[in-house]
N, C-alpha and C. Protein backbone atom coordinates (compact mmCIF):
# COMPACT_ATOMS: atom_id res chain seq x y z
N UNK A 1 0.83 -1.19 0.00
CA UNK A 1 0.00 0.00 0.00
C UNK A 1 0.88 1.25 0.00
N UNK A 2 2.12 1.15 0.56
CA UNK A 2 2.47 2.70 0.88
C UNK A 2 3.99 2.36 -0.20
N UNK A 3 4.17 1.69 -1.41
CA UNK A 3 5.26 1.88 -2.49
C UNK A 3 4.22 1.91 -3.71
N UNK A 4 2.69 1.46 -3.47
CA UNK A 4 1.65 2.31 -4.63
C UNK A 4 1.85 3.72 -4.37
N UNK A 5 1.65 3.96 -3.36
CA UNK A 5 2.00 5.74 -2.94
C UNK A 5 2.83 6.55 -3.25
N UNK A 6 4.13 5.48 -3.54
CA UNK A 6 5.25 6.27 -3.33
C UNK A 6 6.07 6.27 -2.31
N UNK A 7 5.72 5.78 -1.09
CA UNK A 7 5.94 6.05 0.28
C UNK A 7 7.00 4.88 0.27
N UNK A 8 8.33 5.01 0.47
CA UNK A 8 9.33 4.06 1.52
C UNK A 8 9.41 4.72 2.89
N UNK A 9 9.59 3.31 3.39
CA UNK A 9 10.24 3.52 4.62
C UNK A 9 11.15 2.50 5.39
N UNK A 10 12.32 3.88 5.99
CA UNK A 10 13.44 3.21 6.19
C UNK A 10 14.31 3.38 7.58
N UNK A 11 15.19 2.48 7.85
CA UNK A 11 15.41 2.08 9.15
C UNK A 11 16.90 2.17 9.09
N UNK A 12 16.98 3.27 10.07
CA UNK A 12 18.12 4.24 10.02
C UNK A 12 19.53 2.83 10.40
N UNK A 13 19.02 2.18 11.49
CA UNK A 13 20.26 0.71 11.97
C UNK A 13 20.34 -0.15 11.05
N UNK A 14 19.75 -0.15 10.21
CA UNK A 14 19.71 -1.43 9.28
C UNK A 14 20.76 -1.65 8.57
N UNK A 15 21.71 -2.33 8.01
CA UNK A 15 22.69 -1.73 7.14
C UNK A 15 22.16 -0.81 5.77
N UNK A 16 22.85 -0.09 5.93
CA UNK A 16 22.50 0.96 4.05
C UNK A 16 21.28 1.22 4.58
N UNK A 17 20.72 1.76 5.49
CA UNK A 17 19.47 2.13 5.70
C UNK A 17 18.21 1.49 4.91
N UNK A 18 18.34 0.06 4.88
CA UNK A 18 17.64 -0.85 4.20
C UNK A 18 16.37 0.16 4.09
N UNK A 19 15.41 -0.17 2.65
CA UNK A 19 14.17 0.41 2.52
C UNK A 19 13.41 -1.00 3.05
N UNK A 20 12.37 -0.57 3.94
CA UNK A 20 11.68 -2.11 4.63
C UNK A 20 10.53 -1.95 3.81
N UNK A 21 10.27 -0.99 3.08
CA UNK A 21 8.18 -0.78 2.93
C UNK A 21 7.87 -1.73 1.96
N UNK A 22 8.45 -3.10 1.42
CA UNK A 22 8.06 -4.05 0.80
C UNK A 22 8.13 -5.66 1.52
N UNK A 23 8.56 -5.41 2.71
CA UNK A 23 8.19 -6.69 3.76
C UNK A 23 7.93 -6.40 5.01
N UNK A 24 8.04 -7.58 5.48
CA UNK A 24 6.65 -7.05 7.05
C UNK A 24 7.34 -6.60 7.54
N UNK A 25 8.77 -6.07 7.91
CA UNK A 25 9.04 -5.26 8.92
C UNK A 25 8.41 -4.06 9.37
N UNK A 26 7.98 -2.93 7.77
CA UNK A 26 7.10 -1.91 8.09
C UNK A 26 6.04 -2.16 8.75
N UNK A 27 5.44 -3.32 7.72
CA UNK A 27 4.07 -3.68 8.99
C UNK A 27 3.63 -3.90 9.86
N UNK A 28 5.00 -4.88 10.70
CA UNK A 28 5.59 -4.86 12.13
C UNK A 28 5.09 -3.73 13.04
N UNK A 29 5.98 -2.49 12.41
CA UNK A 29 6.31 -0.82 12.97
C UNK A 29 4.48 -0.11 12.97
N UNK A 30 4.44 -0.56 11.89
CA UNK A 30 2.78 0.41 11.97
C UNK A 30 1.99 0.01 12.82
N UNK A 31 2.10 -1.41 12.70
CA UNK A 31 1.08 -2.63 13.91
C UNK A 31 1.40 -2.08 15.33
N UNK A 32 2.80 -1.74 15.56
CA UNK A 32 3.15 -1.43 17.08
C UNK A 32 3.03 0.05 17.15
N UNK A 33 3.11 1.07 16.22
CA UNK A 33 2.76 2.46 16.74
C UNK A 33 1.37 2.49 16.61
N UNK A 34 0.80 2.14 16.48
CA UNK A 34 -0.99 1.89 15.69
C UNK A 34 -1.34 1.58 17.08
N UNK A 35 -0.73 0.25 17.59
CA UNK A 35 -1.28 0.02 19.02
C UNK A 35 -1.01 1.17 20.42
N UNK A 36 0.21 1.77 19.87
CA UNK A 36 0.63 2.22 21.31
C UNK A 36 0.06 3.75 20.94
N UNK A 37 -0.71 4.47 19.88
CA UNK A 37 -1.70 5.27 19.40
C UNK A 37 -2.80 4.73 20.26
N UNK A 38 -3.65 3.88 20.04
CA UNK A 38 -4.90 3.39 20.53
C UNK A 38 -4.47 3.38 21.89
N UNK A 39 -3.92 2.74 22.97
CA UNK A 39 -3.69 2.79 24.11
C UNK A 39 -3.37 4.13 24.80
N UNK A 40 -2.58 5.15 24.33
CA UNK A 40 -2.49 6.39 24.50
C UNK A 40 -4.14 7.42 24.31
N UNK A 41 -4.83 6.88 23.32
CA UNK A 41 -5.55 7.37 23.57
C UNK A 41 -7.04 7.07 24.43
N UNK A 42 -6.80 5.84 24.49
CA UNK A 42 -7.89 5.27 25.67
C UNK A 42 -7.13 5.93 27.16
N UNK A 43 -6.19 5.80 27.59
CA UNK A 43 -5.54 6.73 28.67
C UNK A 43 -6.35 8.02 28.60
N UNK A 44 -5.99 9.28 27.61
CA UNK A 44 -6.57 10.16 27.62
C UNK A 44 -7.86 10.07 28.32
N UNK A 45 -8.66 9.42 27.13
CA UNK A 45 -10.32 8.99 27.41
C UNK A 45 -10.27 9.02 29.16
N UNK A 46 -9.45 8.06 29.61
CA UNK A 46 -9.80 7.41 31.31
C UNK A 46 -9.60 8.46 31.49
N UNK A 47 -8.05 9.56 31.79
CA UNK A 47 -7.95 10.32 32.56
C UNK A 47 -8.71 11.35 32.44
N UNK A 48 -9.28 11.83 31.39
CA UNK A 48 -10.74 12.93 31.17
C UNK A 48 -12.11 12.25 31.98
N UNK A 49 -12.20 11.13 32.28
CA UNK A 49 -13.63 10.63 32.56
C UNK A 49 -13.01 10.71 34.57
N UNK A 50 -11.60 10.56 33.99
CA UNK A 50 -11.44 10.71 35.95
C UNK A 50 -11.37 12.09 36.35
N UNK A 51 -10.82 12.97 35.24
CA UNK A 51 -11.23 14.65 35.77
C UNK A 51 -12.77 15.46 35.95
N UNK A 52 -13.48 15.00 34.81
CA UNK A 52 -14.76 15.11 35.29
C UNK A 52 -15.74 14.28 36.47
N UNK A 53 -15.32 13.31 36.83
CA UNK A 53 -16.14 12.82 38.00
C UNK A 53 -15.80 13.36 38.98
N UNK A 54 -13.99 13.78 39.45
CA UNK A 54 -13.79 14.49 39.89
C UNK A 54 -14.30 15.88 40.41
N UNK A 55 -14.54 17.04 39.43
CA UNK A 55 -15.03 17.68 39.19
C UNK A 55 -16.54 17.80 39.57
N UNK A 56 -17.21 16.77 39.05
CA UNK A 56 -18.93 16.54 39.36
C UNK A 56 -19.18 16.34 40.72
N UNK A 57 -17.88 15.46 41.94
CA UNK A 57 -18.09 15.18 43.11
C UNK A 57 -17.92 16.48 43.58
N UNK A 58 -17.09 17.46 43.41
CA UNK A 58 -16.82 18.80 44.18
C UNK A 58 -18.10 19.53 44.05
N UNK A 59 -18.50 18.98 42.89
CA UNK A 59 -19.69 20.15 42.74
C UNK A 59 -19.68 21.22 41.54
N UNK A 60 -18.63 20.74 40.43
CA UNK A 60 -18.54 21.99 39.87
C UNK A 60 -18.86 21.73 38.51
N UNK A 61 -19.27 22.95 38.02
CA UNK A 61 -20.49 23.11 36.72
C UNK A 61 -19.52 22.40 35.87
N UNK A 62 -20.13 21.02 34.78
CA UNK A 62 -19.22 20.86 33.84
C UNK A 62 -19.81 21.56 32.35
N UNK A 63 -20.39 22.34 32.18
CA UNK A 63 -20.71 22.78 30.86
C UNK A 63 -22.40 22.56 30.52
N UNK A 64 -22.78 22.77 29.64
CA UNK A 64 -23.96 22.79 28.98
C UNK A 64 -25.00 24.02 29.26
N UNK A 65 -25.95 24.05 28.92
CA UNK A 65 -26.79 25.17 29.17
C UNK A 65 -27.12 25.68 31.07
N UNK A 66 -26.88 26.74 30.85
CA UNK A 66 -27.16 27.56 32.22
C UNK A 66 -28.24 27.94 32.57
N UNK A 67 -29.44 27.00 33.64
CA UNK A 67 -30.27 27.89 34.00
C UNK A 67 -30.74 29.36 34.17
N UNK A 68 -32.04 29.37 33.88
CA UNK A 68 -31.98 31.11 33.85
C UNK A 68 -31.75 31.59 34.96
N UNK A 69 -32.06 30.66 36.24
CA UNK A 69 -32.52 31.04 37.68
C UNK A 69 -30.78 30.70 38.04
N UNK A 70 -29.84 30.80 37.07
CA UNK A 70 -28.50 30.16 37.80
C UNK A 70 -27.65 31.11 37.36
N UNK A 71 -26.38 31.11 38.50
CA UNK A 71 -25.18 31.61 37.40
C UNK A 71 -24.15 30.68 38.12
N UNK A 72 -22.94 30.67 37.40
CA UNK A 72 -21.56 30.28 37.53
C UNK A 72 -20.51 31.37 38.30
N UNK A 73 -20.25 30.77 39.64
CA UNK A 73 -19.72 31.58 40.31
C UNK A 73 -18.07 30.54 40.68
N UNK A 74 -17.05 30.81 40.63
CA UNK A 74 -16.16 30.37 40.53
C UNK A 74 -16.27 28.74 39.96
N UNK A 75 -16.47 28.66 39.16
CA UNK A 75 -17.16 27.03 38.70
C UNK A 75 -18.14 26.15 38.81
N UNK A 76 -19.15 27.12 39.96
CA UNK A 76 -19.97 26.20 40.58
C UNK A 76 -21.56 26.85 39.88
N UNK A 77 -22.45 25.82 40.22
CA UNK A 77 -23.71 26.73 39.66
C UNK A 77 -24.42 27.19 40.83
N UNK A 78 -24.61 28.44 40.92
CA UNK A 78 -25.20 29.15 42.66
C UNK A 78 -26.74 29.85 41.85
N UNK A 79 -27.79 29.67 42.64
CA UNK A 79 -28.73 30.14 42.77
C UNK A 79 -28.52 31.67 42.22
N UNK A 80 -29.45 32.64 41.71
CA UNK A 80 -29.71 33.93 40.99
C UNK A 80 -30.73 34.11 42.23
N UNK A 81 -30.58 35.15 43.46
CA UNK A 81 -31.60 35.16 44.18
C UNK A 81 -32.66 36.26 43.60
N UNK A 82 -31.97 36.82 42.84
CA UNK A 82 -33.42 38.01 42.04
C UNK A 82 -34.42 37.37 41.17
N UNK A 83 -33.27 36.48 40.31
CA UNK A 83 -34.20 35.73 39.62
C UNK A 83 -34.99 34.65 40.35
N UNK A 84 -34.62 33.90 41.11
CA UNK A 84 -35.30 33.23 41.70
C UNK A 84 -36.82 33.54 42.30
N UNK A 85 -36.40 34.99 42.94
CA UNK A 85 -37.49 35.56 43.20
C UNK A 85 -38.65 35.90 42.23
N UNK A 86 -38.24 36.16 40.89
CA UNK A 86 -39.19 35.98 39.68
C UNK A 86 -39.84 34.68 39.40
N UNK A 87 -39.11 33.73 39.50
CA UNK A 87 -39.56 32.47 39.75
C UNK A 87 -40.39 31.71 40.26
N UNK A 88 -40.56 32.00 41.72
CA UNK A 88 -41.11 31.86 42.62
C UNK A 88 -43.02 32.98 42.26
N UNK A 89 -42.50 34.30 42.19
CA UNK A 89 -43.79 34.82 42.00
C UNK A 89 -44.56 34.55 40.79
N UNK A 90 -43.56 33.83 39.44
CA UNK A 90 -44.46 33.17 38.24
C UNK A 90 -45.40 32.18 38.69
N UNK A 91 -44.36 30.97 40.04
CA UNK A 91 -45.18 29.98 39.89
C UNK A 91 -46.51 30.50 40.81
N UNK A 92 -46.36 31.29 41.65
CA UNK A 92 -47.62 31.77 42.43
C UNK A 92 -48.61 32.30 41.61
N UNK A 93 -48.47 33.03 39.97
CA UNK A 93 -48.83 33.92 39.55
C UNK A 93 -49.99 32.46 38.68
N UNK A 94 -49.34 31.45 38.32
CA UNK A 94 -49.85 30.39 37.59
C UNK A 94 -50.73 29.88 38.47
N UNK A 95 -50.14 29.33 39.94
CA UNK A 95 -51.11 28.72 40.72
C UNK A 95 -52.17 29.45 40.82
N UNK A 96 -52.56 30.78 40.48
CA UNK A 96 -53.89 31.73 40.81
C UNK A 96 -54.40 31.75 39.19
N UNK A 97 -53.90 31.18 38.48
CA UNK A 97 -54.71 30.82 37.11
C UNK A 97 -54.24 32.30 36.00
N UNK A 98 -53.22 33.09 36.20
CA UNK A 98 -52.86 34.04 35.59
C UNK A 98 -52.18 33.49 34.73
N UNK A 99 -52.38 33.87 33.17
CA UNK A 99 -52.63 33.16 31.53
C UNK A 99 -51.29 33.74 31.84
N UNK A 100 -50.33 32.37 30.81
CA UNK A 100 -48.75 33.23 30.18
C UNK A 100 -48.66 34.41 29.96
N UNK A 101 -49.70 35.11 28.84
CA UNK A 101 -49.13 36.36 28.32
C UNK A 101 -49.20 37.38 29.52
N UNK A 102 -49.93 37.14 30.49
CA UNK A 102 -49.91 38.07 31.63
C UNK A 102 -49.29 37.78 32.40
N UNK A 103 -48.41 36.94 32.73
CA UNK A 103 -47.38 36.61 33.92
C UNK A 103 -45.86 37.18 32.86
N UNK A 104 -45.90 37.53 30.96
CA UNK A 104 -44.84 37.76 30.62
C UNK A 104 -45.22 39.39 31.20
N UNK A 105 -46.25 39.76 30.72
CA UNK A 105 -46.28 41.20 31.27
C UNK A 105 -45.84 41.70 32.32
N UNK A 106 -46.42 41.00 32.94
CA UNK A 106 -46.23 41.26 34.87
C UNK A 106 -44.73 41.55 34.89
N UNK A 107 -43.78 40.17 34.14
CA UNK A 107 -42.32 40.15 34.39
C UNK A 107 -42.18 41.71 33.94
N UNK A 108 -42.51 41.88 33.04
CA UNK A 108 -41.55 42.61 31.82
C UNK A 108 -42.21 44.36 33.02
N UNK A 109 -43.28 44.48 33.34
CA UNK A 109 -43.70 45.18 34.09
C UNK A 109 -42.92 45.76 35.82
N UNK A 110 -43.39 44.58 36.26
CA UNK A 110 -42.37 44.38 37.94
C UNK A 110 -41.41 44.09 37.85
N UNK A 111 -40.49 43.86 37.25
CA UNK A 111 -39.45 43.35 37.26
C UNK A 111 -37.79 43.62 36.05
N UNK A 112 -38.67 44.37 35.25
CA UNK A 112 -37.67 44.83 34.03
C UNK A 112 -36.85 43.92 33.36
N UNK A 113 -37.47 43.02 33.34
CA UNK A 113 -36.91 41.82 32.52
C UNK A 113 -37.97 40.94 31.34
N UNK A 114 -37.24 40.23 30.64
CA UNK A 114 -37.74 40.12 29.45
C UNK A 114 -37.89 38.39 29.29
N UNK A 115 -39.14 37.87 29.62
CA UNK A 115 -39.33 36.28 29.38
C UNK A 115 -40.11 35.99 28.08
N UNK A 116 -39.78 35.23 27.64
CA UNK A 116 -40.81 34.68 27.05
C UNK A 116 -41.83 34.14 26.92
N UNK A 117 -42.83 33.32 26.68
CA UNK A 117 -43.91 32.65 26.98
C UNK A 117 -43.62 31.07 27.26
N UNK A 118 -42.87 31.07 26.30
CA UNK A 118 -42.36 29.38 26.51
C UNK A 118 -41.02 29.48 27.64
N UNK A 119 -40.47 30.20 28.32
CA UNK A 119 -39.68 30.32 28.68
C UNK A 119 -40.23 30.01 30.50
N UNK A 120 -41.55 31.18 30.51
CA UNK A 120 -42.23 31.13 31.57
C UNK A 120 -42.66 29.97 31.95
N UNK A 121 -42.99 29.29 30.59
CA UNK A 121 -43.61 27.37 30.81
C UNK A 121 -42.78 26.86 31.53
N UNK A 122 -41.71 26.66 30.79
CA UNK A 122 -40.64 25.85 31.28
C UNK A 122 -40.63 26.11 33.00
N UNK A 123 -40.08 27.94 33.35
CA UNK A 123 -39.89 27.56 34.32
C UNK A 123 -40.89 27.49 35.63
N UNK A 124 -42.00 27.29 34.98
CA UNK A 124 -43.29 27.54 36.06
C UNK A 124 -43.66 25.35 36.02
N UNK A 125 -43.21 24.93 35.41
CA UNK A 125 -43.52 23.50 35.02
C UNK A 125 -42.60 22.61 36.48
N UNK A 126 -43.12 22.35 37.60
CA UNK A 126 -42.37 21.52 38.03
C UNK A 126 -42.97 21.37 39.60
């Protein structure tokens, strides 16, 4: 495959720096860096799956979408107590039967902030 290419390869100890890329010695070499590739990178894999569990036991945010009611405070995800407090008066605002578009008002009204309707679902749903 690799003298269709063009490709020799050669082995600097050999005498005359023999060209090997027409018997198995190359194939030998590829078979053993090929493996010690795959093993190097299953390592990686482990030691990333051991930094994030790590990580997840301390408590600290590993990525993906950020609650609205949240923020990231030195890595961790901490409660928004303003927002929360919006939160809290949506779901009161729902439990008294007040329709989405008037609990977005209310926000956008009391509160100077800007929800959406589906946004309010979400976080009034639970």
């Amino acid at each position: 495959m690799l003298k269709e290419r063009g490709i020799s390869t050669s082995i600097c100890d050999l005498p005359d720096g023999a060209d090997v890329t027409g018997n198995g010695i190359a194939a030998l070499l590829i078979g053993i860096m090929a493996s010690v590739a795959e093993w190097e990178r299953e390592r990686i894999r482990e030691r990333t799956a051991d930094q994030k569990r790590l990580a997840k036991d301390q408590g600290r945010y590993l990525g993906g979408k950020i609650p609205w009611d949240k923020n990231v405070v030195n890595g961790k995800l901490v409660d928004d107590d303003s927002k929360r407090t919006v939160v809290r008066k949506l779901r009161e605002w729902r439990g008294e039967g007040v329709p989405l578009r008037d609990c977005e008002a209310r926000v956008k009204k009391h509160y100077k902030t800007s929800l959406s309707v589906d946004a309010i679902r979400r976080l009034t749903q639970e």
